[in-house]
C-alpha atoms as a PDB file:
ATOM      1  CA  UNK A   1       9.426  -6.843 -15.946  1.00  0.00           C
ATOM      2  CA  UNK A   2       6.563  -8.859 -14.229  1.00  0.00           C
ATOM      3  CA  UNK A   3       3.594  -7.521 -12.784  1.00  0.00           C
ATOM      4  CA  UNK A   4       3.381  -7.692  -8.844  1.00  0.00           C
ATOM      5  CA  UNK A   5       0.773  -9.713  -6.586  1.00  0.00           C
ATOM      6  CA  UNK A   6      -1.519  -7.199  -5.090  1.00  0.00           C
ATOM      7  CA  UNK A   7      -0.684  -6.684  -1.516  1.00  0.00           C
ATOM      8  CA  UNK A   8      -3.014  -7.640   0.958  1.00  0.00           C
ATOM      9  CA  UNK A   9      -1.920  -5.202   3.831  1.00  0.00           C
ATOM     10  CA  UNK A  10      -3.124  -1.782   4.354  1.00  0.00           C
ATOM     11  CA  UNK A  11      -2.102   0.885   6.526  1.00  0.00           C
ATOM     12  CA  UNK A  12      -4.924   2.790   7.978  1.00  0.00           C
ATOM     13  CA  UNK A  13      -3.662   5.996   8.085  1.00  0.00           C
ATOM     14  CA  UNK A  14      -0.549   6.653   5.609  1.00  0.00           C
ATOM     15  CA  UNK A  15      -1.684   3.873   3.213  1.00  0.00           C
ATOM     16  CA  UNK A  16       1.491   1.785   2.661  1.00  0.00           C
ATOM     17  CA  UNK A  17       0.792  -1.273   1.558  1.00  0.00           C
ATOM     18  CA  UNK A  18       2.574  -4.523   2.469  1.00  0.00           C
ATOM     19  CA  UNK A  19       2.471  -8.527   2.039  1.00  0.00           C
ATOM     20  CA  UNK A  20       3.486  -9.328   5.544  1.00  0.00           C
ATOM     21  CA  UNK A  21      -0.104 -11.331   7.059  1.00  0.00           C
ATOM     22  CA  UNK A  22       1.546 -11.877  10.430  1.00  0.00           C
ATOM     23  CA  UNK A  23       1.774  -7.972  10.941  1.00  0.00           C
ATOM     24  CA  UNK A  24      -2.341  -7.231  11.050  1.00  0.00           C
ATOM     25  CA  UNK A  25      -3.336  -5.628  14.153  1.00  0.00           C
ATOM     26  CA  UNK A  26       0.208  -3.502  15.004  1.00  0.00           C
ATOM     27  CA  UNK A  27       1.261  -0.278  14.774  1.00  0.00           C
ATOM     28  CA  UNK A  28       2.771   1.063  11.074  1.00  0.00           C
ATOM     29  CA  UNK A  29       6.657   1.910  11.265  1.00  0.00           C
ATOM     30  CA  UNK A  30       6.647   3.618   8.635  1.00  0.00           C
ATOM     31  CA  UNK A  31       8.290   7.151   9.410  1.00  0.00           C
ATOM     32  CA  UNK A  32       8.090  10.375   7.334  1.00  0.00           C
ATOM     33  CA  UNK A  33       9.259  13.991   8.261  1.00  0.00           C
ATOM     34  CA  UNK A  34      10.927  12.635  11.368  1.00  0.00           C
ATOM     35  CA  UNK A  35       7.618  11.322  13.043  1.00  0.00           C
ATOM     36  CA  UNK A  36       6.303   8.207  13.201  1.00  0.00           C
ATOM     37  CA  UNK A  37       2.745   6.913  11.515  1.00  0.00           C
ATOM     38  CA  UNK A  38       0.453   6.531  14.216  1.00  0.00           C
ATOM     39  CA  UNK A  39      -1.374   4.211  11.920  1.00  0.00           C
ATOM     40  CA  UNK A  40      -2.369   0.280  12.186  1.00  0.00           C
ATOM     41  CA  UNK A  41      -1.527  -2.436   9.444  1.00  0.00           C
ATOM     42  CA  UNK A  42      -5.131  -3.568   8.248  1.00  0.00           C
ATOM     43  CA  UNK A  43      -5.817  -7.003   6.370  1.00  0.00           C
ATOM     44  CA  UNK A  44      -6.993  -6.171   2.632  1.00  0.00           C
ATOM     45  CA  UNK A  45      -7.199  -9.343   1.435  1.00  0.00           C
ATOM     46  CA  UNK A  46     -10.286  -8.724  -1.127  1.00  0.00           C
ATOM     47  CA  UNK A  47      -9.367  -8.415  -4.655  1.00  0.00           C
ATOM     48  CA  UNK A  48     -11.788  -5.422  -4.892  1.00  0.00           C
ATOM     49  CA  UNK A  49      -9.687  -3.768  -2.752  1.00  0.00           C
ATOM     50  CA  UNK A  50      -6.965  -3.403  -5.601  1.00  0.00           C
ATOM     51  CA  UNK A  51      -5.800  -2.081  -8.626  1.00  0.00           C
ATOM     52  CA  UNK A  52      -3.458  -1.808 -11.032  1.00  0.00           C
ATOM     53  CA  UNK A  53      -1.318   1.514 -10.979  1.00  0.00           C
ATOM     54  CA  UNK A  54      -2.514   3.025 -13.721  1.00  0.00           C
ATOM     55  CA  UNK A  55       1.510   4.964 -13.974  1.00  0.00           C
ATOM     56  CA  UNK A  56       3.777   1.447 -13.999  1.00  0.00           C
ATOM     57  CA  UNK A  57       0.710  -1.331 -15.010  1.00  0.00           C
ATOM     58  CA  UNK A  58       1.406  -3.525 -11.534  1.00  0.00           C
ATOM     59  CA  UNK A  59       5.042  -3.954 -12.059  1.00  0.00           C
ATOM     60  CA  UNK A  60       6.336  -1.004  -9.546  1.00  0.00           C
ATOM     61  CA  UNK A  61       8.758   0.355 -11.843  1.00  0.00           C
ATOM     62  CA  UNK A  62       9.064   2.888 -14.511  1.00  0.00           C
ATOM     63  CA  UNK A  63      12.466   2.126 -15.626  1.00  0.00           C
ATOM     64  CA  UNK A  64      15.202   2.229 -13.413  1.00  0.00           C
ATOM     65  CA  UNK A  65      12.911   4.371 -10.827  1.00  0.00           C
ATOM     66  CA  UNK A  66      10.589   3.052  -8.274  1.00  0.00           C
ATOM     67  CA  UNK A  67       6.953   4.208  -9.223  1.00  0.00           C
ATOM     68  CA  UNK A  68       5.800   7.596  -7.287  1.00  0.00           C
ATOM     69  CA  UNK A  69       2.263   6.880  -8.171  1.00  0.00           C
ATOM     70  CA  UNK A  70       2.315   3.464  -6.041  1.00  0.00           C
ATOM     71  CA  UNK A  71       5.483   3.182  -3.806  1.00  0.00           C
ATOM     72  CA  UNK A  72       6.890   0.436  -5.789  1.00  0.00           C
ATOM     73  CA  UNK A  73       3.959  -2.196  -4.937  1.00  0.00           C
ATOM     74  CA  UNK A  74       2.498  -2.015  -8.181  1.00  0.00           C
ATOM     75  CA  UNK A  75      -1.130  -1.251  -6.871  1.00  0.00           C
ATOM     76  CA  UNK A  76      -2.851   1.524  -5.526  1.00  0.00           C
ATOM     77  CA  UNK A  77      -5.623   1.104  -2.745  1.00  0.00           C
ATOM     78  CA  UNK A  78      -9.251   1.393  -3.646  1.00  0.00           C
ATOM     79  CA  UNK A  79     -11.325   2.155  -0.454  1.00  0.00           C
ATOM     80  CA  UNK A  80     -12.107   5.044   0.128  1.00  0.00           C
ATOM     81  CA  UNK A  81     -10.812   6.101   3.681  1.00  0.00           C
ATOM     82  CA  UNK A  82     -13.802   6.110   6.722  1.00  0.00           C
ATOM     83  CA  UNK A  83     -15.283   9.906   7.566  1.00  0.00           C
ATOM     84  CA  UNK A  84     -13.973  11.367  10.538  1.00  0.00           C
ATOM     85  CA  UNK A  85     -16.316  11.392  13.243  1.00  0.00           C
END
């Protein structure tokens, strides 16, 4: 398989990542355990911001299986989240 371009959407609170530009500044809608994220879809443009999943090497699979370690995108997020206040 071929490796994945990393994404360059972040959410700020449940982490999913994403490739969709035009979404920056709205609310996630992702859902898990029947609620909503209450999260907002950051721009994470910067190639420092990126990695390659260490689990599937930036393709998103391990064979037939979407990769756990990444949620398919082939990448995991590098910055660390902010400290609460």
């Amino acid at each position: 398989m071929a490796k994945q371009p990393a994404p360059f959407t972040i959410c700020t609170v449940c982490r999913r990542a994403g490739y969709n530009s035009i979404i920056v500044g709205s609310l996630c809608g992702r859902s898990y355990y029947g609620k909503r994220c209450c999260g907002v879809i950051s721009s994470a443009i910067q190639e420092k911001n990126w990695a390659e999943c260490p689990s599937c090497q930036a393709e998103g699979w391990i064979g037939a299986n979407s990769c756990a370690e990444c949620d398919g995108t082939g990448w995991r997020y590098m910055r660390a989240r902010p400290a609460p206040n």
